[in-house]
PDB file of N, CA and C in Angstrom:
ATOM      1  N   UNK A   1     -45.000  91.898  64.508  1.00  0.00           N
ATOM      2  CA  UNK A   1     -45.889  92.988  64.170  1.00  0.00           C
ATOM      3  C   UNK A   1     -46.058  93.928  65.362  1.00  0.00           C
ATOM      4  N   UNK A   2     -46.073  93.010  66.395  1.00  0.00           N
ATOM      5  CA  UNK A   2     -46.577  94.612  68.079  1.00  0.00           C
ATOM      6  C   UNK A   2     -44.783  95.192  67.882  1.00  0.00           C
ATOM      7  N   UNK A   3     -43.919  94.371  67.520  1.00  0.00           N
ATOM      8  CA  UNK A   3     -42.684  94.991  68.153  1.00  0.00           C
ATOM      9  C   UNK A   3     -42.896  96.429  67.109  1.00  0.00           C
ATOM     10  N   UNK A   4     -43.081  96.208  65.644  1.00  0.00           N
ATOM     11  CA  UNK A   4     -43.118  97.163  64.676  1.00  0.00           C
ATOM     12  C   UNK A   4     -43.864  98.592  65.043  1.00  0.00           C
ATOM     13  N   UNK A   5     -45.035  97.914  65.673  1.00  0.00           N
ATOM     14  CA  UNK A   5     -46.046  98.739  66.124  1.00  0.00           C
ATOM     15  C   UNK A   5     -45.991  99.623  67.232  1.00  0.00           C
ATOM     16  N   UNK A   6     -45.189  98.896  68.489  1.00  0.00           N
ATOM     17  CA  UNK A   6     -44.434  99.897  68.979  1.00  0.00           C
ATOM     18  C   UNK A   6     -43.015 100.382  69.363  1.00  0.00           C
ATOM     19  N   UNK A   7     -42.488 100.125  68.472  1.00  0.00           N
ATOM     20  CA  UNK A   7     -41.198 100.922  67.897  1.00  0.00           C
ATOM     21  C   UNK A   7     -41.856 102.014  67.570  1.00  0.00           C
ATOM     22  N   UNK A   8     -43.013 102.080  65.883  1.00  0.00           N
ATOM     23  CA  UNK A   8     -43.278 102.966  65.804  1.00  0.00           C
ATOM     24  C   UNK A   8     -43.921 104.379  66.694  1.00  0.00           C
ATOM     25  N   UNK A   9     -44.515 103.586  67.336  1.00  0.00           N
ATOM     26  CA  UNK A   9     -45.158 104.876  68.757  1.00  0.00           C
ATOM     27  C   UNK A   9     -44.081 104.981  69.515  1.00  0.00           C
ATOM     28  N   UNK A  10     -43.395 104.567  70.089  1.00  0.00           N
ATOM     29  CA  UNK A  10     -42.202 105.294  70.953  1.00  0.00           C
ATOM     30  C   UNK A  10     -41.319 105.919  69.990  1.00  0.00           C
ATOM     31  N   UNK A  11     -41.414 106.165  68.738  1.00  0.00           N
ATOM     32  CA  UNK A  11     -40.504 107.090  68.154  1.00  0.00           C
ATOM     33  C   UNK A  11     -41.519 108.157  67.816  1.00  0.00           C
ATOM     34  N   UNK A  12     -42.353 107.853  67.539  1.00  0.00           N
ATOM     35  CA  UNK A  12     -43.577 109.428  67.458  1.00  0.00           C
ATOM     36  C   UNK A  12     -43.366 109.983  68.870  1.00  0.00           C
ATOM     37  N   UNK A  13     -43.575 109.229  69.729  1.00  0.00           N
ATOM     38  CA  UNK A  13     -43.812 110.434  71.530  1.00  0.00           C
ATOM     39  C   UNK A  13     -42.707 110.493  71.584  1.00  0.00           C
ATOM     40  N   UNK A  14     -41.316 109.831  71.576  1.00  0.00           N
ATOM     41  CA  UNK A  14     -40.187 110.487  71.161  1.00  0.00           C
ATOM     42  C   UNK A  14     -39.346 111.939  70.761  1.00  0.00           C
ATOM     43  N   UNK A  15     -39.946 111.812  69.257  1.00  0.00           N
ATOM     44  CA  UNK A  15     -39.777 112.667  68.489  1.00  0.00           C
ATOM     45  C   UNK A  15     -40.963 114.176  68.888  1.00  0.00           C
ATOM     46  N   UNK A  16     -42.027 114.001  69.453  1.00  0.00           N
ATOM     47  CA  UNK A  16     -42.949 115.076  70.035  1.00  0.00           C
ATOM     48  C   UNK A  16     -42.539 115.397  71.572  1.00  0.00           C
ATOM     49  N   UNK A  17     -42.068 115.058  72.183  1.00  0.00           N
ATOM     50  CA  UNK A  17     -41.975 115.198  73.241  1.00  0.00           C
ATOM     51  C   UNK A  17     -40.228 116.277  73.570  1.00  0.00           C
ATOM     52  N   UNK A  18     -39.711 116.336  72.307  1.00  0.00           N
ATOM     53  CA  UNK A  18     -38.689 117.333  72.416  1.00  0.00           C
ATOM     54  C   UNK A  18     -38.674 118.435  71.655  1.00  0.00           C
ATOM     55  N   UNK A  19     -38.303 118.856  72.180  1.00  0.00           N
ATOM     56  CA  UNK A  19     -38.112 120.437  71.359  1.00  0.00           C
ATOM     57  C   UNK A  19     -37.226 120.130  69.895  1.00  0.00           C
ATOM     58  N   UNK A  20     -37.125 121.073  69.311  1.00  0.00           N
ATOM     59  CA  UNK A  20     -36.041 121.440  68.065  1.00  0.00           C
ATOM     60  C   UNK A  20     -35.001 121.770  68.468  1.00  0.00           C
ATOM     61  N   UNK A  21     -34.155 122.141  67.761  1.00  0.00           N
ATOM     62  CA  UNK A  21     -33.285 121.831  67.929  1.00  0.00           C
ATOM     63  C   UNK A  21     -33.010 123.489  67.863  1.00  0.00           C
ATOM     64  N   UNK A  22     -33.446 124.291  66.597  1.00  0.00           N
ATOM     65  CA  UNK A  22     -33.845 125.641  66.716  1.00  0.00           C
ATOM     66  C   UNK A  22     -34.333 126.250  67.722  1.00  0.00           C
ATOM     67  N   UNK A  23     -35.687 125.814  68.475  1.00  0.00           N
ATOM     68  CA  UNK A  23     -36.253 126.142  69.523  1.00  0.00           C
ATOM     69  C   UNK A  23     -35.294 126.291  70.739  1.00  0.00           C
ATOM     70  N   UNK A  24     -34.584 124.853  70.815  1.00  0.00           N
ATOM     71  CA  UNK A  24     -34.028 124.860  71.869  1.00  0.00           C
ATOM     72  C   UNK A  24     -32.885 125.898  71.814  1.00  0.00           C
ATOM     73  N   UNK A  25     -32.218 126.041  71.310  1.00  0.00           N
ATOM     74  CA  UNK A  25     -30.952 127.332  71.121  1.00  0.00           C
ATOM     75  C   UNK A  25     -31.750 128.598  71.442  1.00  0.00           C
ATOM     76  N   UNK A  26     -32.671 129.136  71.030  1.00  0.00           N
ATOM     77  CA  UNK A  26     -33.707 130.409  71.456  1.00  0.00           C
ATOM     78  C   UNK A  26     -34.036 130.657  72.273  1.00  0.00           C
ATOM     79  N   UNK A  27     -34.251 129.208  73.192  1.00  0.00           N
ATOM     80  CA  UNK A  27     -34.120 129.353  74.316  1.00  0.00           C
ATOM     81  C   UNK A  27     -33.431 129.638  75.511  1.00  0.00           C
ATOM     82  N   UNK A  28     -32.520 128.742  74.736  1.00  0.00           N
ATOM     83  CA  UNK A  28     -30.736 129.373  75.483  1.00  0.00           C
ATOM     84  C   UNK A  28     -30.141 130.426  75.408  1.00  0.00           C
ATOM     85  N   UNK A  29     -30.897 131.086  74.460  1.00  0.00           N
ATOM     86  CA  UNK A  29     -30.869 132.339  74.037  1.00  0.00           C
ATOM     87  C   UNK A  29     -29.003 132.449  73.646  1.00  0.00           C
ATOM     88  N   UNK A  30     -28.970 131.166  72.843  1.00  0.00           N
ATOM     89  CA  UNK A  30     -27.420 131.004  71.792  1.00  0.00           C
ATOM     90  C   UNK A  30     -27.213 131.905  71.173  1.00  0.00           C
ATOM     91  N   UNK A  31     -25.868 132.270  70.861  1.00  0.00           N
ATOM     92  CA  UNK A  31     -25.680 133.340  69.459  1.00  0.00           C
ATOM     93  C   UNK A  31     -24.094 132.834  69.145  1.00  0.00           C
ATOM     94  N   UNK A  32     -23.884 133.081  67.763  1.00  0.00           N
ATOM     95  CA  UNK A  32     -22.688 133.320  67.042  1.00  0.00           C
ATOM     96  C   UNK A  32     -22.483 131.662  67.157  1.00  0.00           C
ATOM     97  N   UNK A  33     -21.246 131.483  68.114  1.00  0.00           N
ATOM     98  CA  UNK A  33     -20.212 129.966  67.784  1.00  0.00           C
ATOM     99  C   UNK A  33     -21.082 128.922  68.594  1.00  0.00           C
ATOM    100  N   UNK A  34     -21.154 129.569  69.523  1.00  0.00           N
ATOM    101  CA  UNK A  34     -22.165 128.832  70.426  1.00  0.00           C
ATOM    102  C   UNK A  34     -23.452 128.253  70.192  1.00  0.00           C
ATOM    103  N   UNK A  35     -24.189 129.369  69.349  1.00  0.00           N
ATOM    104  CA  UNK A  35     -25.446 128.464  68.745  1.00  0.00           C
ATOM    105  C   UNK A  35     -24.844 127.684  67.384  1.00  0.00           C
ATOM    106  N   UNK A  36     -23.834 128.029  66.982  1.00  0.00           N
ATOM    107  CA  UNK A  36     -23.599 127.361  65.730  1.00  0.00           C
ATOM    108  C   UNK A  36     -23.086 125.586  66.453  1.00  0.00           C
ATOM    109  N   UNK A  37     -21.901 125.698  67.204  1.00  0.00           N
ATOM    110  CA  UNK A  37     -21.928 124.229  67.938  1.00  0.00           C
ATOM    111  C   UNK A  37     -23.088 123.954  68.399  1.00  0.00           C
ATOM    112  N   UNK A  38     -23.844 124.296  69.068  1.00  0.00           N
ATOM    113  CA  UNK A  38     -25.264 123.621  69.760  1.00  0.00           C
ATOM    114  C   UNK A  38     -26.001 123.347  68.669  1.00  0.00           C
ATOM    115  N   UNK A  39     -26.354 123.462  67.301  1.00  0.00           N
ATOM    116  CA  UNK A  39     -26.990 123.273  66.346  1.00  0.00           C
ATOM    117  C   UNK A  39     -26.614 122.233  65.473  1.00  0.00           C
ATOM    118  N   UNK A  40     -24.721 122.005  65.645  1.00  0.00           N
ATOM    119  CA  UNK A  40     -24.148 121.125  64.205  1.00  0.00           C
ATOM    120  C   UNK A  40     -24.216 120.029  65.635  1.00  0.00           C
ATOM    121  N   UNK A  41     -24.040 120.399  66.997  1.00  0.00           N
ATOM    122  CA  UNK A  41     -24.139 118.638  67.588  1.00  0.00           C
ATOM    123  C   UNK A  41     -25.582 118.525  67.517  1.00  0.00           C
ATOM    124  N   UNK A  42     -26.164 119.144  67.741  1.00  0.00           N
ATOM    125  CA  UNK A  42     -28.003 118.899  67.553  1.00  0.00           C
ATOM    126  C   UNK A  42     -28.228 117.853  66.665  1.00  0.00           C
ATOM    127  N   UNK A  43     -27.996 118.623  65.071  1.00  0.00           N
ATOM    128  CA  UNK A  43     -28.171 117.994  64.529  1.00  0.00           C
ATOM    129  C   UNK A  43     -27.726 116.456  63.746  1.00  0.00           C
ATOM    130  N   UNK A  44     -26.258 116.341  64.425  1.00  0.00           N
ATOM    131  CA  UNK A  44     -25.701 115.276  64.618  1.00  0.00           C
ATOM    132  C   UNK A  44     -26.397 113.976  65.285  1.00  0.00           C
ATOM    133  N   UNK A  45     -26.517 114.461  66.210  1.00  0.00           N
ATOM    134  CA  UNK A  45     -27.651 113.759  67.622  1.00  0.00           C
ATOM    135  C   UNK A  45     -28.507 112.865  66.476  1.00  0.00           C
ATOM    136  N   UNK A  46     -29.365 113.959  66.061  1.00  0.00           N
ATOM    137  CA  UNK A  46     -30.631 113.894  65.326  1.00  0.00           C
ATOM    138  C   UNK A  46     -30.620 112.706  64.271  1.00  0.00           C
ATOM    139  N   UNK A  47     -29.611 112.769  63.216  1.00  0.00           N
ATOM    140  CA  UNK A  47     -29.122 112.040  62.361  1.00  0.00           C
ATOM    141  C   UNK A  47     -28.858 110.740  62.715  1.00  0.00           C
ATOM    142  N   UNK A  48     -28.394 110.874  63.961  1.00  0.00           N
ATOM    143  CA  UNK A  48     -27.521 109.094  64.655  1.00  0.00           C
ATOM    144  C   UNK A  48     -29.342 108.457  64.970  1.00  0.00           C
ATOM    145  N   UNK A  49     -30.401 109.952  65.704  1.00  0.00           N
ATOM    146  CA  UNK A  49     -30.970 109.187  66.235  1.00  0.00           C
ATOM    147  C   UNK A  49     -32.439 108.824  64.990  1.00  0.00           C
ATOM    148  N   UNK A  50     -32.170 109.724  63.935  1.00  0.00           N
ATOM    149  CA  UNK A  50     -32.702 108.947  62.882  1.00  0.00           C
ATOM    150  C   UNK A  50     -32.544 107.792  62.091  1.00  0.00           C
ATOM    151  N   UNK A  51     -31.017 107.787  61.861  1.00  0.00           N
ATOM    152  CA  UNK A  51     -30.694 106.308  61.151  1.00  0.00           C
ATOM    153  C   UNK A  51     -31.401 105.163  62.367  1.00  0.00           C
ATOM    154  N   UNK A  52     -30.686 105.410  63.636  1.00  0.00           N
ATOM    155  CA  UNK A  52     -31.393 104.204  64.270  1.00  0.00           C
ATOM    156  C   UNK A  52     -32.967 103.900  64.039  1.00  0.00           C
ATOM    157  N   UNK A  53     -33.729 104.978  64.038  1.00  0.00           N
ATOM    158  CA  UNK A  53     -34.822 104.959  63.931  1.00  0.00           C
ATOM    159  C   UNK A  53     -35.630 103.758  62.160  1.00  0.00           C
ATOM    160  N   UNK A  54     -34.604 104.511  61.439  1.00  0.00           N
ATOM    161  CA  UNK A  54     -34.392 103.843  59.966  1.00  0.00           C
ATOM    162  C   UNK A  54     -34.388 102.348  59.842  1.00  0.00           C
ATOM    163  N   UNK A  55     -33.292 102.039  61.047  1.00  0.00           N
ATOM    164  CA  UNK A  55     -32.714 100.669  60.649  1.00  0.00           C
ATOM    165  C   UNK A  55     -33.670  99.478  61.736  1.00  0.00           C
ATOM    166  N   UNK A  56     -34.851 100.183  62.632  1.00  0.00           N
ATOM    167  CA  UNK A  56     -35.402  99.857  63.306  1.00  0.00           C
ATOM    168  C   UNK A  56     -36.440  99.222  62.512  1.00  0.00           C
ATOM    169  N   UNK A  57     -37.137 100.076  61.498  1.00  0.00           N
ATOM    170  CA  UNK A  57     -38.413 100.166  60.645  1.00  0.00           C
ATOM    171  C   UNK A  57     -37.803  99.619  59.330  1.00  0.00           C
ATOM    172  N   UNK A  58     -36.346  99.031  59.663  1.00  0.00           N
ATOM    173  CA  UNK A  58     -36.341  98.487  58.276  1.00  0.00           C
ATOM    174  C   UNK A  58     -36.466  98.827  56.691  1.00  0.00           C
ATOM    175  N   UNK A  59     -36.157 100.287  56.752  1.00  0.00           N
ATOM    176  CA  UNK A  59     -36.422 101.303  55.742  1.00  0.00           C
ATOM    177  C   UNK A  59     -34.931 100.666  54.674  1.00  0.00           C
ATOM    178  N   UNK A  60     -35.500 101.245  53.685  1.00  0.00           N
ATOM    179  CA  UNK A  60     -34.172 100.910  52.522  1.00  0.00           C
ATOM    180  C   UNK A  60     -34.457 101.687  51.545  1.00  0.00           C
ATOM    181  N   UNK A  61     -33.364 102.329  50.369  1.00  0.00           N
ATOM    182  CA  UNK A  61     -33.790 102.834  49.343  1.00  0.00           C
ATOM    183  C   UNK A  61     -34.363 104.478  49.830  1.00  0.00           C
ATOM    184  N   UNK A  62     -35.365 104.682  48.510  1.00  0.00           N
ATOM    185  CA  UNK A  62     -36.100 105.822  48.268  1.00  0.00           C
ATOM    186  C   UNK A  62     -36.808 106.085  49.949  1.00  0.00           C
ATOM    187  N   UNK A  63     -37.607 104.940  50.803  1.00  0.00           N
ATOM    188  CA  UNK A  63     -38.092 105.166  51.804  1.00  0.00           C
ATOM    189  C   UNK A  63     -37.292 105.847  53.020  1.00  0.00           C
ATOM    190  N   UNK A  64     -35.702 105.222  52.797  1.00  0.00           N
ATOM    191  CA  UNK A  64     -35.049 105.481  53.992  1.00  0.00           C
ATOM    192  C   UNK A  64     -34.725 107.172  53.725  1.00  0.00           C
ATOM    193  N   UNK A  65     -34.182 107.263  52.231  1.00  0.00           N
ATOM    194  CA  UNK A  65     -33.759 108.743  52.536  1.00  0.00           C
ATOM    195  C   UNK A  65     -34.871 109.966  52.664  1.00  0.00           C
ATOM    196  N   UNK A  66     -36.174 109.346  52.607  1.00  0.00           N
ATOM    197  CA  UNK A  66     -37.118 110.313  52.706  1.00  0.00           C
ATOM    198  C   UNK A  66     -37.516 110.145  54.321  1.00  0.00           C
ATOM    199  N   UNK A  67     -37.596 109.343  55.255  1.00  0.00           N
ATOM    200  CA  UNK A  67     -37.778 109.387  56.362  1.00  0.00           C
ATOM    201  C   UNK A  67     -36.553 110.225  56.910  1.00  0.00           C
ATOM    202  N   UNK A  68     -35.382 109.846  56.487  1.00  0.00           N
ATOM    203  CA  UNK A  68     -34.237 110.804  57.169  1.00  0.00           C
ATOM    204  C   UNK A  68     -34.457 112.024  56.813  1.00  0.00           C
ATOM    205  N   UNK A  69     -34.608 112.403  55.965  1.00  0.00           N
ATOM    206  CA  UNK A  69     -34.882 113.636  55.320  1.00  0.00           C
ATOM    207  C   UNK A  69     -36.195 114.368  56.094  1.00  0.00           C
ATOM    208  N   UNK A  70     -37.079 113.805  56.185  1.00  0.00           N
ATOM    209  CA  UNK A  70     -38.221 114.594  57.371  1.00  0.00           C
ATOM    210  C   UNK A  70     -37.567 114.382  58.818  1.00  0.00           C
ATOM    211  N   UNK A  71     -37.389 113.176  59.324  1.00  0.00           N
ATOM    212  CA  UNK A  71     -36.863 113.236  60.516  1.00  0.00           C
ATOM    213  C   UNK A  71     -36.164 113.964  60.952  1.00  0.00           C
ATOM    214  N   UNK A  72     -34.974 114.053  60.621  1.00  0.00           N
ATOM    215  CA  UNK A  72     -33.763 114.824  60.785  1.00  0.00           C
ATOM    216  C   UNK A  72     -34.200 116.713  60.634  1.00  0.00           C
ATOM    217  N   UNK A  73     -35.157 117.136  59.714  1.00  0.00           N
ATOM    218  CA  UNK A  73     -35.865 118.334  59.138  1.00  0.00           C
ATOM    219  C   UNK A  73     -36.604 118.672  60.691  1.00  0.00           C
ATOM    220  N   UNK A  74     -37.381 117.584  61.333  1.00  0.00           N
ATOM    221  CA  UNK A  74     -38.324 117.587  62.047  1.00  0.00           C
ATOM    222  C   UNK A  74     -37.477 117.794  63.540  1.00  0.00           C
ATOM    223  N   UNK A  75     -36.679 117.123  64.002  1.00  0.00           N
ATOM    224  CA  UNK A  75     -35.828 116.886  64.791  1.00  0.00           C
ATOM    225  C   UNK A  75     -34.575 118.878  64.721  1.00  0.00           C
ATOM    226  N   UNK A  76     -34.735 119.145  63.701  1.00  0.00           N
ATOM    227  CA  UNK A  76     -33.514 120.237  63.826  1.00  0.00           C
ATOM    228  C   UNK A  76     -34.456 121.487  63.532  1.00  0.00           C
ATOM    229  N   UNK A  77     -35.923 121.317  63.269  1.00  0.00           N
ATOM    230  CA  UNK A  77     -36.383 122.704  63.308  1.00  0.00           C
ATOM    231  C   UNK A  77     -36.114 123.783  62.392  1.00  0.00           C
ATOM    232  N   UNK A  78     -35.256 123.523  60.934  1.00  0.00           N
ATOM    233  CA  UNK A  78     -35.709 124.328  59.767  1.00  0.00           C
ATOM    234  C   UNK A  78     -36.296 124.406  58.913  1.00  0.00           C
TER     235      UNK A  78
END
Protein backbone atom coordinates (compact mmCIF):
# COMPACT_ATOMS: atom_id res chain seq x y z
CA UNK A 1 0.00 0.00 0.00
CA UNK A 2 2.98 2.96 0.89
CA UNK A 3 4.71 1.58 -2.33
CA UNK A 4 1.17 2.43 -4.26
CA UNK A 5 0.97 5.51 -2.36
CA UNK A 6 4.08 6.72 -3.35
CA UNK A 7 4.43 5.78 -6.77
CA UNK A 8 1.40 7.71 -6.91
CA UNK A 9 2.96 11.11 -5.54
CA UNK A 10 6.17 10.89 -7.38
CA UNK A 11 4.21 10.70 -10.56
CA UNK A 12 1.96 13.78 -9.64
CA UNK A 13 5.35 16.07 -8.71
CA UNK A 14 6.62 14.39 -11.69
CA UNK A 15 4.16 15.14 -14.03
CA UNK A 16 3.84 19.06 -12.36
CA UNK A 17 7.11 19.80 -12.18
CA UNK A 18 7.57 19.86 -16.16
CA UNK A 19 6.51 21.84 -18.61
CA UNK A 20 4.37 20.66 -21.81
CA UNK A 21 5.42 19.73 -24.22
CA UNK A 22 3.64 22.75 -26.21
CA UNK A 23 5.01 25.16 -23.72
CA UNK A 24 8.23 23.89 -24.03
CA UNK A 25 8.62 24.34 -28.00
CA UNK A 26 7.33 28.23 -27.40
CA UNK A 27 9.82 28.49 -25.61
CA UNK A 28 12.35 27.40 -27.90
CA UNK A 29 10.65 29.45 -29.85
CA UNK A 30 10.34 26.07 -32.53
CA UNK A 31 8.75 26.47 -35.88
CA UNK A 32 7.92 24.33 -38.97
CA UNK A 33 10.08 20.69 -38.86
CA UNK A 34 11.71 21.48 -35.89
CA UNK A 35 8.81 22.07 -33.66
CA UNK A 36 7.08 19.33 -35.46
CA UNK A 37 10.16 16.72 -34.38
CA UNK A 38 10.37 18.29 -30.87
CA UNK A 39 6.62 17.62 -30.41
CA UNK A 40 6.23 13.87 -32.14
CA UNK A 41 9.54 12.92 -29.74
CA UNK A 42 7.77 14.83 -26.88
CA UNK A 43 5.12 13.14 -27.21
CA UNK A 44 6.62 9.82 -27.65
CA UNK A 45 8.61 10.41 -24.36
CA UNK A 46 5.24 11.07 -22.83
CA UNK A 47 3.49 7.88 -23.94
CA UNK A 48 6.60 5.48 -22.88
CA UNK A 49 6.47 7.60 -19.74
CA UNK A 50 2.75 7.05 -19.31
CA UNK A 51 2.42 3.39 -20.00
CA UNK A 52 5.13 2.98 -17.34
CA UNK A 53 3.23 5.01 -15.18
CA UNK A 54 0.03 2.58 -16.16
CA UNK A 55 1.76 -0.58 -15.54
CA UNK A 56 3.03 0.81 -12.17
CA UNK A 57 -0.70 1.51 -10.82
CA UNK A 58 -1.69 -1.59 -12.28
CA UNK A 59 -4.32 -0.05 -14.53
CA UNK A 60 -6.14 -2.44 -17.09
CA UNK A 61 -9.03 -2.06 -19.43
CA UNK A 62 -11.37 1.09 -19.57
CA UNK A 63 -9.02 2.60 -16.55
CA UNK A 64 -5.77 2.24 -18.41
CA UNK A 65 -6.89 3.91 -21.63
CA UNK A 66 -8.41 6.76 -19.80
CA UNK A 67 -5.34 7.49 -17.64
CA UNK A 68 -3.23 7.38 -20.91
CA UNK A 69 -5.50 9.41 -22.52
CA UNK A 70 -5.27 12.36 -19.78
CA UNK A 71 -1.71 11.68 -19.12
CA UNK A 72 -0.29 11.72 -22.31
CA UNK A 73 -3.11 15.03 -23.08
CA UNK A 74 -1.52 16.46 -19.84
CA UNK A 75 2.11 15.68 -20.55
CA UNK A 76 1.87 17.13 -24.47
CA UNK A 77 -0.16 20.28 -23.72
CA UNK A 78 -3.21 20.16 -26.24
Amino acid sequence: MRTVILAAALSLVATSAFATCKSDSDDKKLAGAARTSHMKKCETDAKKQCEADSAAKKLAGAAKTSHMKKCVTDAVGT
